[in-house]
N, C-alpha and C. Protein backbone atom coordinates (compact mmCIF):
# COMPACT_ATOMS: atom_id res chain seq x y z
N UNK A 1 -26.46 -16.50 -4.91
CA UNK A 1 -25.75 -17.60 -5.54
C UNK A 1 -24.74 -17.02 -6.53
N UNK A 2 -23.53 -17.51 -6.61
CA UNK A 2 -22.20 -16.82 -7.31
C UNK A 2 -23.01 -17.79 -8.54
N UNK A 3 -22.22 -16.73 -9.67
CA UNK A 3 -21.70 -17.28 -11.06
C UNK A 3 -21.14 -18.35 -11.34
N UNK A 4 -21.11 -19.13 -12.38
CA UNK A 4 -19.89 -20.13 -12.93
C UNK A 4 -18.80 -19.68 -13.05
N UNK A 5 -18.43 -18.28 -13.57
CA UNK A 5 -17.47 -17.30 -13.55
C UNK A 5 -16.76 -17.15 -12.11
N UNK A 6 -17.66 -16.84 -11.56
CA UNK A 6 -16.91 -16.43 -10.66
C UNK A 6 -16.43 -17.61 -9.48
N UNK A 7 -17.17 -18.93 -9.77
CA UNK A 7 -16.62 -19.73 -8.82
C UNK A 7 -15.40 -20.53 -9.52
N UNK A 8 -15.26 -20.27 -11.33
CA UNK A 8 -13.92 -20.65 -11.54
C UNK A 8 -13.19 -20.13 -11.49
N UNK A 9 -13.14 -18.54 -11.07
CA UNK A 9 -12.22 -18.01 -10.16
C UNK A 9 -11.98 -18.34 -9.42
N UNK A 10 -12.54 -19.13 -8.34
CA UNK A 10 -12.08 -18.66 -6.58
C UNK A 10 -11.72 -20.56 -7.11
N UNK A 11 -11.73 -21.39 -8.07
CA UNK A 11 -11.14 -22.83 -7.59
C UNK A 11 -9.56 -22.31 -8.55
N UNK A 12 -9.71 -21.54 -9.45
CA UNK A 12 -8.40 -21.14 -10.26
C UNK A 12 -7.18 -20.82 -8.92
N UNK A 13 -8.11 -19.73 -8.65
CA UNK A 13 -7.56 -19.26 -7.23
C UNK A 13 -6.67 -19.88 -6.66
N UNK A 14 -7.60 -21.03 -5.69
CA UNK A 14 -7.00 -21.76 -4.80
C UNK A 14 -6.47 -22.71 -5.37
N UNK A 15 -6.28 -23.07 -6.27
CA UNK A 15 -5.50 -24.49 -7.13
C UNK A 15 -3.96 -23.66 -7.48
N UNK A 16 -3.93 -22.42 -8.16
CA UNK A 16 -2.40 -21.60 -8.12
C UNK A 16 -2.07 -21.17 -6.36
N UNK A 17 -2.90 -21.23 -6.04
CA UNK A 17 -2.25 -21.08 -4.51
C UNK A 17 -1.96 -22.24 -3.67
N UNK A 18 -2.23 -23.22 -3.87
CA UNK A 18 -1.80 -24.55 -3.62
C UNK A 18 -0.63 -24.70 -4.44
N UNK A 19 -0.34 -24.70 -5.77
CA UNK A 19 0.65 -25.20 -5.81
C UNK A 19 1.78 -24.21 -6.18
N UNK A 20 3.00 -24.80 -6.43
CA UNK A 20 4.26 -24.39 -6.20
C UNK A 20 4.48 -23.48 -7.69
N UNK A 21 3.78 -23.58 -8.51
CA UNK A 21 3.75 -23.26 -9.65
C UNK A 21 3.00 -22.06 -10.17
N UNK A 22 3.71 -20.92 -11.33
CA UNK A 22 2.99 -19.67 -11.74
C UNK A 22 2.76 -19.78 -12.77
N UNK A 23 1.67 -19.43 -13.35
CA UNK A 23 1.46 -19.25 -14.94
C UNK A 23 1.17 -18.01 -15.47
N UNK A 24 2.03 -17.47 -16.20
CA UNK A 24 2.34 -16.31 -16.64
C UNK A 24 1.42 -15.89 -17.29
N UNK A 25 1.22 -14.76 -17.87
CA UNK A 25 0.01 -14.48 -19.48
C UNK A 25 0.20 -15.07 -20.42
N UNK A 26 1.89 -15.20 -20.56
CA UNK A 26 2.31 -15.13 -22.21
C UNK A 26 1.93 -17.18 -22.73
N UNK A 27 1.76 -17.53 -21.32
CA UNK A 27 1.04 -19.36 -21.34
C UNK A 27 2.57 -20.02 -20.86
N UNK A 28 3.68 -19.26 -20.10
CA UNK A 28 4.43 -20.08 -20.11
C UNK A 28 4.62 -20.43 -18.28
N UNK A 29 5.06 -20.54 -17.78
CA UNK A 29 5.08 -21.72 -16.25
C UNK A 29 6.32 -21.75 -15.39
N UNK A 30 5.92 -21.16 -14.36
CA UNK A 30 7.30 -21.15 -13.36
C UNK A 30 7.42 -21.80 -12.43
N UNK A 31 8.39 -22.76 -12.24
CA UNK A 31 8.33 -23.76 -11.40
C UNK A 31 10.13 -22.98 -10.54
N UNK A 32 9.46 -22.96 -9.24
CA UNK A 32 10.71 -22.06 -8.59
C UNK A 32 11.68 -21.28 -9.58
N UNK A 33 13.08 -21.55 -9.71
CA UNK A 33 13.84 -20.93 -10.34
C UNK A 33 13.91 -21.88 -12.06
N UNK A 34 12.66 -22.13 -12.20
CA UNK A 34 12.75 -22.87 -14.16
C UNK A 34 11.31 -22.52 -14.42
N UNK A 35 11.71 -22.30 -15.94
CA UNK A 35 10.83 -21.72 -16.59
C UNK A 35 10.63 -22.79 -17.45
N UNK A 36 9.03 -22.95 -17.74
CA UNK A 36 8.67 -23.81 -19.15
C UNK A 36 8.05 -23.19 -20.15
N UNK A 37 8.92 -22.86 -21.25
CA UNK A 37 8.22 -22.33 -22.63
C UNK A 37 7.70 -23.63 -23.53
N UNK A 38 6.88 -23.09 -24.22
CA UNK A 38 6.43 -23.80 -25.95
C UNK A 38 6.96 -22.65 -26.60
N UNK A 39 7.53 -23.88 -27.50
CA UNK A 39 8.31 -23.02 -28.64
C UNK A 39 7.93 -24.79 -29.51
N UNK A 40 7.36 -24.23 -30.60
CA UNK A 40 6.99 -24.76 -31.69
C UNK A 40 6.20 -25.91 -31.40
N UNK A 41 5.42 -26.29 -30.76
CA UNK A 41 5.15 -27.73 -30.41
C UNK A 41 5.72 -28.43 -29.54
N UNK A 42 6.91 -27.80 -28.56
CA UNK A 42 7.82 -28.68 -27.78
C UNK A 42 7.83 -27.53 -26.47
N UNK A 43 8.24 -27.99 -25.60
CA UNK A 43 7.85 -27.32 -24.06
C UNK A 43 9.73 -27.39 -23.58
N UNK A 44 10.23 -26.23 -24.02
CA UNK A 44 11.53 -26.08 -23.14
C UNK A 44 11.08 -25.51 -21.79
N UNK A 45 12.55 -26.51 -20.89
CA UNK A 45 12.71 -25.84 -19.82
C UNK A 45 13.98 -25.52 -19.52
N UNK A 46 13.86 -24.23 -19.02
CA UNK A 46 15.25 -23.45 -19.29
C UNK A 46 15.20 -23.12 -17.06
N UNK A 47 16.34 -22.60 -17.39
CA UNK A 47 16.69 -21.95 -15.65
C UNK A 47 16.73 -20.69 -16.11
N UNK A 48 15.77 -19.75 -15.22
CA UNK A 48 15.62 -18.28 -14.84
C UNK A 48 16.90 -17.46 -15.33
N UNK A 49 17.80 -17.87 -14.47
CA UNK A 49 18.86 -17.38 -13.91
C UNK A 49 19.46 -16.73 -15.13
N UNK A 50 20.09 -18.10 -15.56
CA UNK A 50 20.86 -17.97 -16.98
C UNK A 50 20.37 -17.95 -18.23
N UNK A 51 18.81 -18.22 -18.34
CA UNK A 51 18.17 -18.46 -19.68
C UNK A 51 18.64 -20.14 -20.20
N UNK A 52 19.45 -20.81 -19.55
CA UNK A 52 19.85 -22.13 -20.17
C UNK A 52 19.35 -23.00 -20.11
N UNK A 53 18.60 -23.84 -21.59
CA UNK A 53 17.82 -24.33 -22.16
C UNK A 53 18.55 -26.13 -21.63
N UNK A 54 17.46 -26.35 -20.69
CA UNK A 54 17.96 -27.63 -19.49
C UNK A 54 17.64 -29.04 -20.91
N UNK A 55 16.36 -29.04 -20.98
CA UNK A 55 15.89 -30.31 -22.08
C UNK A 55 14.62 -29.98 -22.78
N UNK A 56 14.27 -30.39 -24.05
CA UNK A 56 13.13 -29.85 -24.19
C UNK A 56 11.77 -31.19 -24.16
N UNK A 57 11.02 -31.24 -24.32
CA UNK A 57 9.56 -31.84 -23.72
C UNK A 57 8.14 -32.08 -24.79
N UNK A 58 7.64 -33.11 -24.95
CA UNK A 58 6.22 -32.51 -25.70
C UNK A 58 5.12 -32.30 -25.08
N UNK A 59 5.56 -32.50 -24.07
CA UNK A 59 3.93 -31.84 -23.02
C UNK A 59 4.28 -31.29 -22.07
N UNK A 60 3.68 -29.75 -21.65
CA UNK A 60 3.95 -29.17 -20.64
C UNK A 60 3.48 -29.91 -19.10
N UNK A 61 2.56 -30.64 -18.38
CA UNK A 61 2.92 -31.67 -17.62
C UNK A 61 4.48 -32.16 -17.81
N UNK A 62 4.89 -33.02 -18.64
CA UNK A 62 5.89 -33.54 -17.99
C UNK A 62 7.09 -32.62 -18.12
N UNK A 63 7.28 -31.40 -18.69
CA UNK A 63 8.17 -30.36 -18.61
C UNK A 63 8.08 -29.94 -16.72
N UNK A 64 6.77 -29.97 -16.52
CA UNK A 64 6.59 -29.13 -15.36
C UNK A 64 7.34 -30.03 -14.32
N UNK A 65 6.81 -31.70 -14.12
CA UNK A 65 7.53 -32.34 -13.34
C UNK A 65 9.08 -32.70 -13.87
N UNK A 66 9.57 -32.17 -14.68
CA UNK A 66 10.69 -32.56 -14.86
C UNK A 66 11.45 -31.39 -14.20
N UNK A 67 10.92 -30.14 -14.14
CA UNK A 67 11.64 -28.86 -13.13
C UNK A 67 11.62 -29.72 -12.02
N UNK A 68 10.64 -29.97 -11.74
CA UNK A 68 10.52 -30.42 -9.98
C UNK A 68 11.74 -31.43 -9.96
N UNK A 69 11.41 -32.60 -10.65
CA UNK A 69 12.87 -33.35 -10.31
C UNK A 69 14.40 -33.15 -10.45
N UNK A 70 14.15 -31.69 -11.38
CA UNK A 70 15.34 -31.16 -12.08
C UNK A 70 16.54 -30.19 -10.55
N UNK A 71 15.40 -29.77 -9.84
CA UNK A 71 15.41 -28.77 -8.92
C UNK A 71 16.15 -29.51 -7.57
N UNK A 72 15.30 -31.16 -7.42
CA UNK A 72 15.58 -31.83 -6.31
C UNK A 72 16.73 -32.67 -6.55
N UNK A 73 17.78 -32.84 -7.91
CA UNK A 73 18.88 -33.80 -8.18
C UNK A 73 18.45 -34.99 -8.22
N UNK A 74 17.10 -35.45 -8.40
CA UNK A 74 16.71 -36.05 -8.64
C UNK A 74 16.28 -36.86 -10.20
N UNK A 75 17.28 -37.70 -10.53
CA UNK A 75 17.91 -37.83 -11.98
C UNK A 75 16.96 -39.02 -12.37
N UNK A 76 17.01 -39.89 -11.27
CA UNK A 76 16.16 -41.08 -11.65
C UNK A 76 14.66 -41.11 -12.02
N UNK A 77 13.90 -39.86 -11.09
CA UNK A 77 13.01 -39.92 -11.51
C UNK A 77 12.70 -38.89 -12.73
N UNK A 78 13.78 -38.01 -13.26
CA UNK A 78 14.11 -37.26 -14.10
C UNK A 78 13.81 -37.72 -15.66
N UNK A 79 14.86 -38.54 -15.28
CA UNK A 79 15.07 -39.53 -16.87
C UNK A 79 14.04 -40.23 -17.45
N UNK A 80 12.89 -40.89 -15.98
CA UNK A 80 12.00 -41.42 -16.40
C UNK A 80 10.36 -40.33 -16.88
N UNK A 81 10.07 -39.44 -16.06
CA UNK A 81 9.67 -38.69 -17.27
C UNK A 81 9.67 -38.25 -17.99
N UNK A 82 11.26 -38.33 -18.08
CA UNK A 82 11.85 -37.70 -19.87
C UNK A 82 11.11 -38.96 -20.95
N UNK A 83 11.37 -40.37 -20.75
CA UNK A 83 11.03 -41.82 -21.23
C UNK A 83 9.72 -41.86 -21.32
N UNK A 84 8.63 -40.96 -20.41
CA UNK A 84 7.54 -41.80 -20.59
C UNK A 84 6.66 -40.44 -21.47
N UNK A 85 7.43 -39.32 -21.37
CA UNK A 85 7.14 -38.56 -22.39
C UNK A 85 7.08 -38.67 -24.02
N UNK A 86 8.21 -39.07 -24.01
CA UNK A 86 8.88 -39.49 -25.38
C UNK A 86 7.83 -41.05 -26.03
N UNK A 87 7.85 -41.90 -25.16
CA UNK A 87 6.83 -43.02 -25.33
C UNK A 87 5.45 -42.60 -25.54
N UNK A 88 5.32 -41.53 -24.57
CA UNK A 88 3.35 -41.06 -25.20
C UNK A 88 3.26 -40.67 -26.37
N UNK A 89 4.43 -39.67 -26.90
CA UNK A 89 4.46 -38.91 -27.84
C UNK A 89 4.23 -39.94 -29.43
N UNK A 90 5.51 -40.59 -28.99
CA UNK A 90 5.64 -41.50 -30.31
C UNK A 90 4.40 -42.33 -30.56
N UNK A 91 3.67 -42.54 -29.52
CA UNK A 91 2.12 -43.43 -29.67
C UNK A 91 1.39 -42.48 -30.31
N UNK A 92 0.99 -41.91 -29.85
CA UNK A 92 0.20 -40.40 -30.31
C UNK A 92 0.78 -40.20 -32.02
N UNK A 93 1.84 -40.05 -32.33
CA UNK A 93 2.33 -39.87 -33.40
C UNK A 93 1.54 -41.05 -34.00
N UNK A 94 1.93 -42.18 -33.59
CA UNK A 94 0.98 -43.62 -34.19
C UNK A 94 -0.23 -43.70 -34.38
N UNK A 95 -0.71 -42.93 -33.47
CA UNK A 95 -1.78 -43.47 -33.70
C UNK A 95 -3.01 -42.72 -34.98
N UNK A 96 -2.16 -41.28 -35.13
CA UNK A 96 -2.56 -40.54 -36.07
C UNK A 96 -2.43 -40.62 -37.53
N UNK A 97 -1.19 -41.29 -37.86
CA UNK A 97 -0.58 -41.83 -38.54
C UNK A 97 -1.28 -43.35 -39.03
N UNK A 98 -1.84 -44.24 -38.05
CA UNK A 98 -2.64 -45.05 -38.11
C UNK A 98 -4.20 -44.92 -38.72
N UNK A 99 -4.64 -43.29 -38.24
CA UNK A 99 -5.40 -43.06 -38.58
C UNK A 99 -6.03 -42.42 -39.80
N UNK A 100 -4.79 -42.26 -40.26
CA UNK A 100 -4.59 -41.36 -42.00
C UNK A 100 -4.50 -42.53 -42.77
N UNK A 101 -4.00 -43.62 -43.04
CA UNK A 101 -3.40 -45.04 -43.73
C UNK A 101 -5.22 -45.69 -43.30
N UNK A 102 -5.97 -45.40 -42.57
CA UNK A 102 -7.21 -46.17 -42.70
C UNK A 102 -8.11 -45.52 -43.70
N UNK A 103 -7.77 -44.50 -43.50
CA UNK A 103 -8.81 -43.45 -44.88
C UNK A 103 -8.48 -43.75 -45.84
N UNK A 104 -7.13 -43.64 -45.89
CA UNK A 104 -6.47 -43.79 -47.40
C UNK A 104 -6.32 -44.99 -48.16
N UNK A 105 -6.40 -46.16 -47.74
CA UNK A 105 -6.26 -47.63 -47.78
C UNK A 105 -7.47 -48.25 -47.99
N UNK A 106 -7.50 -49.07 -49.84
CA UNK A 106 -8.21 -49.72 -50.38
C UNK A 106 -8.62 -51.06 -50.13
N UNK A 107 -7.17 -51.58 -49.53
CA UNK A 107 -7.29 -53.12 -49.26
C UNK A 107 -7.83 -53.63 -48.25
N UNK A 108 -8.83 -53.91 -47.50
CA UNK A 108 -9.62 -54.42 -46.80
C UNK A 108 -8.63 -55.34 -45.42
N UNK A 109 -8.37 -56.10 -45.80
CA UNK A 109 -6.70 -56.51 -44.76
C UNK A 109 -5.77 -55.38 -44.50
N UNK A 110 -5.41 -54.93 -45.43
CA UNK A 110 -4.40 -53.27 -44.53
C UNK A 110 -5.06 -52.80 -43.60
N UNK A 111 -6.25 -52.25 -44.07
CA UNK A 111 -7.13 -51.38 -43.24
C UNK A 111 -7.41 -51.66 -41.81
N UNK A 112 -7.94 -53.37 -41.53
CA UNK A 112 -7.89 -54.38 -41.12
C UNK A 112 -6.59 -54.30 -39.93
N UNK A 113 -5.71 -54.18 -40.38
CA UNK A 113 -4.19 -54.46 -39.55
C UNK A 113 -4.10 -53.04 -38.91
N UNK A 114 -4.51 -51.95 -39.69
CA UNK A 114 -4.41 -50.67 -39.53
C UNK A 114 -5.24 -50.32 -38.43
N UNK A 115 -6.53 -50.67 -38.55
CA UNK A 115 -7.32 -50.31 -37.53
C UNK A 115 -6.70 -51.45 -36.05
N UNK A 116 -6.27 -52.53 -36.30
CA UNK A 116 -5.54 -53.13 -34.87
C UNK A 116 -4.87 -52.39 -34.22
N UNK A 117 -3.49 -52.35 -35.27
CA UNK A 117 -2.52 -51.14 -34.98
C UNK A 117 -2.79 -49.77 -34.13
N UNK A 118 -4.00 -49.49 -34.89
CA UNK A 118 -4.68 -47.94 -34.21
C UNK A 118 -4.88 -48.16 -32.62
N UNK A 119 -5.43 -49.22 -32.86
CA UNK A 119 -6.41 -49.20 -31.10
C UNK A 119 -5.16 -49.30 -30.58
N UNK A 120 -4.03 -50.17 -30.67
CA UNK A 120 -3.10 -50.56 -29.68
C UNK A 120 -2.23 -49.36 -29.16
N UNK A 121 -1.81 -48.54 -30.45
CA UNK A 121 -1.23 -47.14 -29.89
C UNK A 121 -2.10 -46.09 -29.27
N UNK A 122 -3.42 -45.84 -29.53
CA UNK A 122 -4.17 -45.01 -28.92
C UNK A 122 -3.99 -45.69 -27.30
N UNK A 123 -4.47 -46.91 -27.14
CA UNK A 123 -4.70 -47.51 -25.77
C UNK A 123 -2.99 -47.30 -24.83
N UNK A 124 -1.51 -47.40 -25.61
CA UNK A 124 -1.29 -47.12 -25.01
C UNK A 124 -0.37 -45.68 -24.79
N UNK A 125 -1.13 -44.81 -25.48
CA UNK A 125 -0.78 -42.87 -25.49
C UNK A 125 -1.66 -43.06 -24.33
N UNK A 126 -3.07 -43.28 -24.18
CA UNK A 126 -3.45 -43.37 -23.19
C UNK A 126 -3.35 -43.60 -21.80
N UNK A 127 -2.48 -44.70 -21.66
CA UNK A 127 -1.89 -45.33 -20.29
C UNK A 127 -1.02 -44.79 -19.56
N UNK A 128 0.11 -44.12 -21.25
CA UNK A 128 0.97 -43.25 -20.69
C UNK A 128 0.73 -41.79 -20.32
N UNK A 129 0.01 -41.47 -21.03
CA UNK A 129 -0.77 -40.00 -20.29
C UNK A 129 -1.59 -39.84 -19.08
N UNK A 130 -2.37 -41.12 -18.74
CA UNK A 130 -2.47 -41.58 -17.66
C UNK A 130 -1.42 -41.44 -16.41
N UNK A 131 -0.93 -42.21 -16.97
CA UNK A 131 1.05 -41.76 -16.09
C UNK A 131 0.97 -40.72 -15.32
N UNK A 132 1.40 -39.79 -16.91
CA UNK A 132 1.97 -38.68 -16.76
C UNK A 132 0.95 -37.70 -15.50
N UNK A 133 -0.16 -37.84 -15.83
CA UNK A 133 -0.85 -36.85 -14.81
C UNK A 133 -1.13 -37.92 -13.19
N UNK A 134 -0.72 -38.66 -13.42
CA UNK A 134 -1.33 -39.94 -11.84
C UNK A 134 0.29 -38.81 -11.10
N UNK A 135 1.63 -38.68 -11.96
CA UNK A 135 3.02 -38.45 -11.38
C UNK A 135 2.43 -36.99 -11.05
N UNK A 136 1.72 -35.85 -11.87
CA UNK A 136 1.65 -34.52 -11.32
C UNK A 136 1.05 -34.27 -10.24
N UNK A 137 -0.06 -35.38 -10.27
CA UNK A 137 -0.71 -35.17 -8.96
C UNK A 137 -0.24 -35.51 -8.03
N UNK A 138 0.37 -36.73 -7.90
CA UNK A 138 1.24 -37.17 -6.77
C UNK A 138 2.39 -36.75 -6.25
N UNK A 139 3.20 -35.80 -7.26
CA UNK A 139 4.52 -35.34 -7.27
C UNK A 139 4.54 -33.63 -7.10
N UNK A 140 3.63 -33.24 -7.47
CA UNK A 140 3.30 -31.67 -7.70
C UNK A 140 2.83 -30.96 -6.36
């Protein structure tokens, strides 16, 4: 009977050999001729070729499908994971932000509105991250 080790090798394995995509040491991602770095919290994707920095991203998912659509002239569906990136992000931002103002907050009604507030942006960072990986799997 193999290891845990060693059988998350052989699914690592076959999951980079399935797809179209390399992952380097340094953690960064090659999607044919585009590269996806993190650089500071944000996921550029640049082209090989020239080093030229295409758009930058807050999650490497939608950096990755944005090569793919970037690659196929495919603008429409481009733009929209640029949109639904930017929409997770800013929830996520909310909802943390939501979640600092409940600690900090004396008034029983703020807190109150605060904790509404919370659930609604968590629920939908959620939906949209949802998204984002329903598009990698389907698109990748």
């Amino acid at each position: 009977m193999k290891s845990k080790k060693e059988l998350a090798e052989i699914v690592k394995d076959k999951v980079e050999s399935a797809t179209p995509v390399q992952y380097l040491p340094d953690g960064s991602v090659v999607y044919k001729n585009y590269k996806v770095v993190s650089n500071s919290g944000n996921y550029k994707l640049t082209k090989l070729s020239s080093r030229t920095v295409i758009d930058t991203f807050k999650t490497k998912s939608a950096a990755i499908l944005a090569a793919k659509f970037y690659d196929q002239n495919n603008f429409n569906n481009y733009s929209n994971i640029k949109h639904i990136d930017q929409v997770f992000y800013s929830n996520f931002v909310d909802a943390e932000i939501f979640r600092f103002r409940i600690k900090n907050t004396k008034d029983l009604d703020r807190r109150d509105l605060m904790q509404w507030r919370l659930e609604i942006a968590e629920s939908r960072a959620q939906r949209y991250k949802h998204e984002i990986t329903a598009l990698l799997k389907t698109h990748l």
